[in-house]
C-alpha atoms as a PDB file:
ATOM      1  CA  UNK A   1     -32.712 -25.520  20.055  1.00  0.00           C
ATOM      2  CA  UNK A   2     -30.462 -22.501  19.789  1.00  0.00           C
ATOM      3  CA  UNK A   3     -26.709 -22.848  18.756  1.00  0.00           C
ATOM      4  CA  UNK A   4     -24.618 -21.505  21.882  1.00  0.00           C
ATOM      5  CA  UNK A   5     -21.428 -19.740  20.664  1.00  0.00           C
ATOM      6  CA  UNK A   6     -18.765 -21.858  22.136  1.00  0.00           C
ATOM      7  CA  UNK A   7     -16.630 -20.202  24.397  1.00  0.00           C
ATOM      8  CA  UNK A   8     -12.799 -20.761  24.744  1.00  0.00           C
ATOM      9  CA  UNK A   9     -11.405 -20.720  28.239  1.00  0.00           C
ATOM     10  CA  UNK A  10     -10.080 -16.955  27.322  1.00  0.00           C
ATOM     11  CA  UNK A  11     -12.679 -14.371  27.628  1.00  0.00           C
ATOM     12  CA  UNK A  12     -13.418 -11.288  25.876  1.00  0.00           C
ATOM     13  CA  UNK A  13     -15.463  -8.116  26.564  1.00  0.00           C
ATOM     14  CA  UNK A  14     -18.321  -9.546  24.845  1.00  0.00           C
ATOM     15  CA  UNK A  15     -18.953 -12.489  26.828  1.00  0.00           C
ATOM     16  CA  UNK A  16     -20.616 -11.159  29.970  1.00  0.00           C
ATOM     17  CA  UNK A  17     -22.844  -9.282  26.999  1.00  0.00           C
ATOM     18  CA  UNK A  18     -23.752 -12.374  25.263  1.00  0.00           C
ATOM     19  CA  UNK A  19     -24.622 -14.041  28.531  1.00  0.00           C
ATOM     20  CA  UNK A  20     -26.824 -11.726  29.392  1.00  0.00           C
ATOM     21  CA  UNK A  21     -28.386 -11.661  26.026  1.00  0.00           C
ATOM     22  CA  UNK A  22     -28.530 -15.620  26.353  1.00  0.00           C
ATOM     23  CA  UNK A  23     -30.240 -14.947  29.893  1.00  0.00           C
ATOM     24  CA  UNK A  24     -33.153 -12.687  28.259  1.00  0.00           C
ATOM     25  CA  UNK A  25     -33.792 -14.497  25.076  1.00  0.00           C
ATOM     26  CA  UNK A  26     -33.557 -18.120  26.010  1.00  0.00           C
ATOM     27  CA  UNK A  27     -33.689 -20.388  22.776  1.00  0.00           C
ATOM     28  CA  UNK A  28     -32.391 -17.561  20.372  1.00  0.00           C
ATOM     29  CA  UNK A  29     -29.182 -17.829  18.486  1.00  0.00           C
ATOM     30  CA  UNK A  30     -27.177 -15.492  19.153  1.00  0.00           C
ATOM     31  CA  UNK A  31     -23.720 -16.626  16.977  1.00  0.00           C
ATOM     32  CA  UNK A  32     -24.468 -14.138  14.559  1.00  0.00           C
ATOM     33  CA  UNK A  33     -24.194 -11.351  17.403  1.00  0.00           C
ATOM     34  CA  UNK A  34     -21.370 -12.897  18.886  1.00  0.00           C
ATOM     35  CA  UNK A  35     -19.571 -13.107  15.569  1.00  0.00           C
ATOM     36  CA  UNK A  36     -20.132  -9.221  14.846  1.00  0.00           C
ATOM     37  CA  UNK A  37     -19.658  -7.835  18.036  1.00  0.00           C
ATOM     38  CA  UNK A  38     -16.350  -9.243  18.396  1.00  0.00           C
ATOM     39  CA  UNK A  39     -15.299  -8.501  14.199  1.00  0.00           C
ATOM     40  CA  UNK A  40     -16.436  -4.882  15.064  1.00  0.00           C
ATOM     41  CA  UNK A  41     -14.799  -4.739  18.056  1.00  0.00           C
ATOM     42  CA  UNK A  42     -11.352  -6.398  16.725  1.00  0.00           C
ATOM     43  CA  UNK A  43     -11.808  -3.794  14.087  1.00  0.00           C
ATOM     44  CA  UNK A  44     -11.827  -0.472  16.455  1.00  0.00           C
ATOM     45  CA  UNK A  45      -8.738  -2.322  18.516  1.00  0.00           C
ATOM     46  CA  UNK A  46      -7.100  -2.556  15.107  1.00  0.00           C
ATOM     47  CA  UNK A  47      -7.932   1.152  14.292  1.00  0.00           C
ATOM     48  CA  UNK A  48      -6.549   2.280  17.773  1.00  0.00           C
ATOM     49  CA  UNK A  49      -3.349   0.289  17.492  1.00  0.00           C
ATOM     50  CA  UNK A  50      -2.761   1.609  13.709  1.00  0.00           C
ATOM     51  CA  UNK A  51      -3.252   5.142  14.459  1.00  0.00           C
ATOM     52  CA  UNK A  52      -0.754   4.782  17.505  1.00  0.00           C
ATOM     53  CA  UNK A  53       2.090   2.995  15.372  1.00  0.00           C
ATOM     54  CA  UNK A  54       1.394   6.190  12.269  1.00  0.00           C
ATOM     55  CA  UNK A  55       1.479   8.730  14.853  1.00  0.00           C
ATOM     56  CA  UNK A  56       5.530   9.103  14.243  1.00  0.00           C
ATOM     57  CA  UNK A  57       5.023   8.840  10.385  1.00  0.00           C
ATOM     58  CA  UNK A  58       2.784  12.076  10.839  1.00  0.00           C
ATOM     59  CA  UNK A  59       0.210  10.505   8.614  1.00  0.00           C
ATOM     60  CA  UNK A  60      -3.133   8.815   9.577  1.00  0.00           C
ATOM     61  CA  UNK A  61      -4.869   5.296   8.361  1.00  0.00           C
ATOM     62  CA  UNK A  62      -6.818   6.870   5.579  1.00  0.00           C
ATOM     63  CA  UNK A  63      -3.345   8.531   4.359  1.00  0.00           C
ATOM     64  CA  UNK A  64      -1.899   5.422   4.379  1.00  0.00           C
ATOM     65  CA  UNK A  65      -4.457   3.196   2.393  1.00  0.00           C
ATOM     66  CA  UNK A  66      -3.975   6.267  -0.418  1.00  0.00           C
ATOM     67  CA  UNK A  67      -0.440   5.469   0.024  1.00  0.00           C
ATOM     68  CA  UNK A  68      -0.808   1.757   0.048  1.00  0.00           C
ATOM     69  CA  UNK A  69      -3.391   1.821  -3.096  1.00  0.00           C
ATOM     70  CA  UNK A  70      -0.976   3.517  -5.337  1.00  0.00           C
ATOM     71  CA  UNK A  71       2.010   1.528  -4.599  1.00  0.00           C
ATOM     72  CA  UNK A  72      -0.681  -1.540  -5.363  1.00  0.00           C
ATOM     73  CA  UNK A  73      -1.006   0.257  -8.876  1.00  0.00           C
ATOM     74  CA  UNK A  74       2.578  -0.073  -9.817  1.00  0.00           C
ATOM     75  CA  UNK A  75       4.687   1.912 -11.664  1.00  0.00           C
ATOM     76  CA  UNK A  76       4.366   4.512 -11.931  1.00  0.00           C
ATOM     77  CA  UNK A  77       2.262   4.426  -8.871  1.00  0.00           C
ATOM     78  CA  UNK A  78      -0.232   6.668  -9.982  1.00  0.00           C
ATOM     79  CA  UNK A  79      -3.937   6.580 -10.586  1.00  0.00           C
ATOM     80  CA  UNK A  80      -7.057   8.671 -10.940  1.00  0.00           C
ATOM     81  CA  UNK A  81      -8.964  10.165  -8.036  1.00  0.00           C
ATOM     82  CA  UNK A  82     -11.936   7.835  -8.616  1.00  0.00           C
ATOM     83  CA  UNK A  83      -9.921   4.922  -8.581  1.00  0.00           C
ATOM     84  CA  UNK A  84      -8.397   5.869  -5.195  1.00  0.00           C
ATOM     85  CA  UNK A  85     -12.067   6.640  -4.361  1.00  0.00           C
ATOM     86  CA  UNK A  86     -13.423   3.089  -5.149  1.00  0.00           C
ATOM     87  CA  UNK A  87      -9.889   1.279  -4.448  1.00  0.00           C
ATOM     88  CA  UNK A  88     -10.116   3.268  -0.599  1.00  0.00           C
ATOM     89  CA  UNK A  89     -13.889   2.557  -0.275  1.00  0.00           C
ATOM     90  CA  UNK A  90     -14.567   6.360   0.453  1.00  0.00           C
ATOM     91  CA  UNK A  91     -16.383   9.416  -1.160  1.00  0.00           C
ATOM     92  CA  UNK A  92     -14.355  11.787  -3.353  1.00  0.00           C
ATOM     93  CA  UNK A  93     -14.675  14.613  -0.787  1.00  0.00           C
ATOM     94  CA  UNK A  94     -13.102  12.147   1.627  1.00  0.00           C
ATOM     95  CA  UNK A  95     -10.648  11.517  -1.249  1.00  0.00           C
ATOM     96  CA  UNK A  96      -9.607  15.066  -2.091  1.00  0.00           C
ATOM     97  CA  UNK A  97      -9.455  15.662   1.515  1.00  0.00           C
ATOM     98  CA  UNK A  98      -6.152  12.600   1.917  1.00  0.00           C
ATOM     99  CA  UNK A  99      -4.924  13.876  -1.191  1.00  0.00           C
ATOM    100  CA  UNK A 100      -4.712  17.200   0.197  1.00  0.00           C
ATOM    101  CA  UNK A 101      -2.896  16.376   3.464  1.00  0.00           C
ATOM    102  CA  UNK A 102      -0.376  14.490   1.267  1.00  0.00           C
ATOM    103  CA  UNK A 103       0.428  16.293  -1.404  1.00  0.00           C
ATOM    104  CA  UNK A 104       1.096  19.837   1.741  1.00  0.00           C
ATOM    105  CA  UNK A 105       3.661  16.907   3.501  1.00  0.00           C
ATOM    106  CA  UNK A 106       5.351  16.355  -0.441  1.00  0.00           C
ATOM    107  CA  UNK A 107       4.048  12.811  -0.572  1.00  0.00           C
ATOM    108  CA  UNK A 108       1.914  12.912  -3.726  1.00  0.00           C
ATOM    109  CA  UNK A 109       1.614  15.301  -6.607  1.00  0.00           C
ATOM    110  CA  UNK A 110      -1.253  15.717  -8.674  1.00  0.00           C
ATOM    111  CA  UNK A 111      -0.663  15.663 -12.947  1.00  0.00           C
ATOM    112  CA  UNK A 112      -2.930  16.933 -15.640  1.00  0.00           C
ATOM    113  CA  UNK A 113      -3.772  13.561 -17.586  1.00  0.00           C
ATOM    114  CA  UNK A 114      -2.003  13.229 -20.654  1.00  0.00           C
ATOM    115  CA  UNK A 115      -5.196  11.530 -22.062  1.00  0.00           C
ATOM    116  CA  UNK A 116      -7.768  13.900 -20.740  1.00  0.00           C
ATOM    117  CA  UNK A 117      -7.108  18.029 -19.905  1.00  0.00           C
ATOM    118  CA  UNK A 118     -10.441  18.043 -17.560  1.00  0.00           C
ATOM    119  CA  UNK A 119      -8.731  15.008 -15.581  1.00  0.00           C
ATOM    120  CA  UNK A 120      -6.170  14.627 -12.820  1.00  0.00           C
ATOM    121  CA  UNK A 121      -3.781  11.949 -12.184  1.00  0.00           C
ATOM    122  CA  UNK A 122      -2.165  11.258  -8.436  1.00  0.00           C
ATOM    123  CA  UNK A 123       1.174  10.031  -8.116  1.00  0.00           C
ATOM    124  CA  UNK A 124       3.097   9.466  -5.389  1.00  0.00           C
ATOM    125  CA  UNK A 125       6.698  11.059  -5.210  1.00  0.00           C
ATOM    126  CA  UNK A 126      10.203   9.310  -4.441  1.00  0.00           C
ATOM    127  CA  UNK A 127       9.474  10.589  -0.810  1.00  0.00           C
ATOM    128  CA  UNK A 128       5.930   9.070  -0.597  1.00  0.00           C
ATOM    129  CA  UNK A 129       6.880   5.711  -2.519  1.00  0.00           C
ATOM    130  CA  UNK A 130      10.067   5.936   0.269  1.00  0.00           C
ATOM    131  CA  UNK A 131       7.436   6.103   2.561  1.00  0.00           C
ATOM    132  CA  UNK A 132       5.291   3.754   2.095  1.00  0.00           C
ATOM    133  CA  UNK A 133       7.902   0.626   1.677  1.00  0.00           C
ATOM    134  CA  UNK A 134       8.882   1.894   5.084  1.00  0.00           C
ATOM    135  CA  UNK A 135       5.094   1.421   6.205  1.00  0.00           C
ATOM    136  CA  UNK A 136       4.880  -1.881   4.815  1.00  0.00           C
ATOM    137  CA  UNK A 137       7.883  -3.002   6.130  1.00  0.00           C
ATOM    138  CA  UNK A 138       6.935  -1.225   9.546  1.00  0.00           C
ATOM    139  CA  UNK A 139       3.298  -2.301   9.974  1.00  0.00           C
ATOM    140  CA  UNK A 140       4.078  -5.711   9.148  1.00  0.00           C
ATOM    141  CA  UNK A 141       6.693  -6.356  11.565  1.00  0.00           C
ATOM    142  CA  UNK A 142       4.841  -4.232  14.446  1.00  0.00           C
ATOM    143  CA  UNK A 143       1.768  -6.330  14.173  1.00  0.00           C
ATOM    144  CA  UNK A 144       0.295  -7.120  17.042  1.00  0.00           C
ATOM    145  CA  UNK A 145      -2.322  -9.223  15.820  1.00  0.00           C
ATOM    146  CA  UNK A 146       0.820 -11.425  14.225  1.00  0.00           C
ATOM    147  CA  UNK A 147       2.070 -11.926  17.539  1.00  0.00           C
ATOM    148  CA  UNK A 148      -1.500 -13.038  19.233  1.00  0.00           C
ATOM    149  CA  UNK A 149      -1.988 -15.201  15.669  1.00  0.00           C
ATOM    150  CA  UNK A 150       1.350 -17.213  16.509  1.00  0.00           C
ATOM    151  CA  UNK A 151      -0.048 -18.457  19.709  1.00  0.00           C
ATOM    152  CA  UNK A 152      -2.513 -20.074  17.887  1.00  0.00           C
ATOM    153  CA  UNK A 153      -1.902 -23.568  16.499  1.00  0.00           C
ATOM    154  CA  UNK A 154      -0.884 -23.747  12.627  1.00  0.00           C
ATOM    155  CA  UNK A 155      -4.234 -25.171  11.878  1.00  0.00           C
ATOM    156  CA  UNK A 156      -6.267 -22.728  13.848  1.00  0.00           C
ATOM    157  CA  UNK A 157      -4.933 -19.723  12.482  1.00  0.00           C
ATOM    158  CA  UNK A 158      -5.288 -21.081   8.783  1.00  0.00           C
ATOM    159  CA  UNK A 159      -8.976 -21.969   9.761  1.00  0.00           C
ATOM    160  CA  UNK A 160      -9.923 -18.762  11.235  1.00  0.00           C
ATOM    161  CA  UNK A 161      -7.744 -17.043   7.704  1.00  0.00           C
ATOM    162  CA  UNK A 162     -10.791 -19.400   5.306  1.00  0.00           C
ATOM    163  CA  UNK A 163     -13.677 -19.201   7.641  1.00  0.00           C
ATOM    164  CA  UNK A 164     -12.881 -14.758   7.461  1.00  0.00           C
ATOM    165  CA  UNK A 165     -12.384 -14.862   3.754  1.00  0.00           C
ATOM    166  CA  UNK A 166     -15.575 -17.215   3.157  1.00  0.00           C
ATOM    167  CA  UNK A 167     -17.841 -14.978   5.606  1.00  0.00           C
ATOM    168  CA  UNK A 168     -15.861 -11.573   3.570  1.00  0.00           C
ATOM    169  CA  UNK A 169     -16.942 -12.818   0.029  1.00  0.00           C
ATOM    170  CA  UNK A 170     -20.161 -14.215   0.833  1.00  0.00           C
ATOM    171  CA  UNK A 171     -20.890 -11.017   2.448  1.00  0.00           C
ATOM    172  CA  UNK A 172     -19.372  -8.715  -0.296  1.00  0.00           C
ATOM    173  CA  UNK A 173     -21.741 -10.657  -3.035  1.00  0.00           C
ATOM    174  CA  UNK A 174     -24.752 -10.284  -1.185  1.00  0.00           C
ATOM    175  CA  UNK A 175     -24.255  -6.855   0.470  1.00  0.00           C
ATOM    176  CA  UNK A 176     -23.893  -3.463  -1.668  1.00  0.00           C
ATOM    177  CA  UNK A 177     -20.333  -2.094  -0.673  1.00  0.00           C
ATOM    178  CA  UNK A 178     -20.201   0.595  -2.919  1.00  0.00           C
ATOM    179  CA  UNK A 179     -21.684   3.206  -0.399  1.00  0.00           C
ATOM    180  CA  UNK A 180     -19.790   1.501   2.477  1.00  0.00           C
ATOM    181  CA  UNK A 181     -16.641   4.131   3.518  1.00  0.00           C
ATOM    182  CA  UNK A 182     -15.162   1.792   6.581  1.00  0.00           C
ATOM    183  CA  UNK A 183     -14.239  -0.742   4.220  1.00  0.00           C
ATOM    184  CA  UNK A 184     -10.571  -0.447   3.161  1.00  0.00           C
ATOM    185  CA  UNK A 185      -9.046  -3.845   0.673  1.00  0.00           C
ATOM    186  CA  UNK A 186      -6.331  -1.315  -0.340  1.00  0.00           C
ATOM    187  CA  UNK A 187      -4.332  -1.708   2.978  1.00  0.00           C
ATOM    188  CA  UNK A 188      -3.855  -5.756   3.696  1.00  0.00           C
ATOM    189  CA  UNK A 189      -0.658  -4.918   5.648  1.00  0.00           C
ATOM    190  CA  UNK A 190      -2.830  -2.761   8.256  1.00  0.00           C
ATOM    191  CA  UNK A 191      -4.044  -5.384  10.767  1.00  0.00           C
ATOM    192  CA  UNK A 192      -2.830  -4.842  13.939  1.00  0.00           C
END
């Protein structure tokens, strides 16, 4: 027999999808689905809510993982383009493209490498490091996901926190990320 997802007495915009699913393949289990569907969907909510709370910052989400990934680095908060690549999960043209819109608003600057002349080094200026401990500070106080997570019970919320990060690294050994843009590890402080 099946596994039925269990259902709390809250319900969410995927449960009158799931029941129907449940309704046209009897015996199937469908917790995978239900799992997904509501990570993916948690996910765009998140998105929405971040871009709303960066609209007065004038700077978008993939702006502020850059921002986020080189304050990560430490002093002096700078890095290589391909490291902001692979530590933003995105393609260089993506990459160039945030570096772009940051270093036009004075946020970054890009530096000949003092090791290499063909290479370029990103750094973020007083105003972007400014910036971004502003963000931090901002996004994790604004959190609305913080607010729904201190409903929960202690217990609950430290369960759901291991049962994420056990489903994340199972899921990063087994899967090949490297291609995968939507994935950002550079920006913690971003859940809404």
């Amino acid at each position: 027999m099946a596994r039925k997802p269990r259902l709390s007495s809250e319900m969410d915009s995927f449960d009158a999808v799931l029941t129907r699913w449940q309704a046209e393949l009897p015996g199937v289990d469908l917790t995978a689905l239900a799992v997904a569907a509501r990570i993916n969907r948690l996910a765009l909510i998140m998105t929405a809510k971040l871009e709303e709370r960066l609209r007065p910052f004038a700077i978008g989400p993939g702006d502020m993982d850059v921002i986020f990934c080189l304050l990560n680095s430490g002093q002096p908060y700078q890095l290589r383009p391909s490291d902001l690549s692979r530590g933003c999960y995105v393609t260089s043209g993506a990459t160039t493209g945030r570096l772009d819109r940051l270093a036009v608003t004075g946020l970054i600057e890009r530096r000949p490498s003092p090791d290499d002349r063909r290479a370029l080094l990103v750094r973020l200026t007083p105003k972007g490091v400014s910036l971004g401990r502003k963000l931090q500070r901002f996004i994790a106080s604004q959190s609305t996901l913080s607010r729904v997570l201190d409903e929960l019970p202690a217990g609950q919320c430290q369960s759901l926190v291991g049962s994420l990060r056990h489903l994340t690294a199972h899921l990063e050994k087994t899967v090949d990320i490297e291609g995968l843009s939507q994935l950002k590890p550079s920006s913690p402080n971003a859940a809404m």
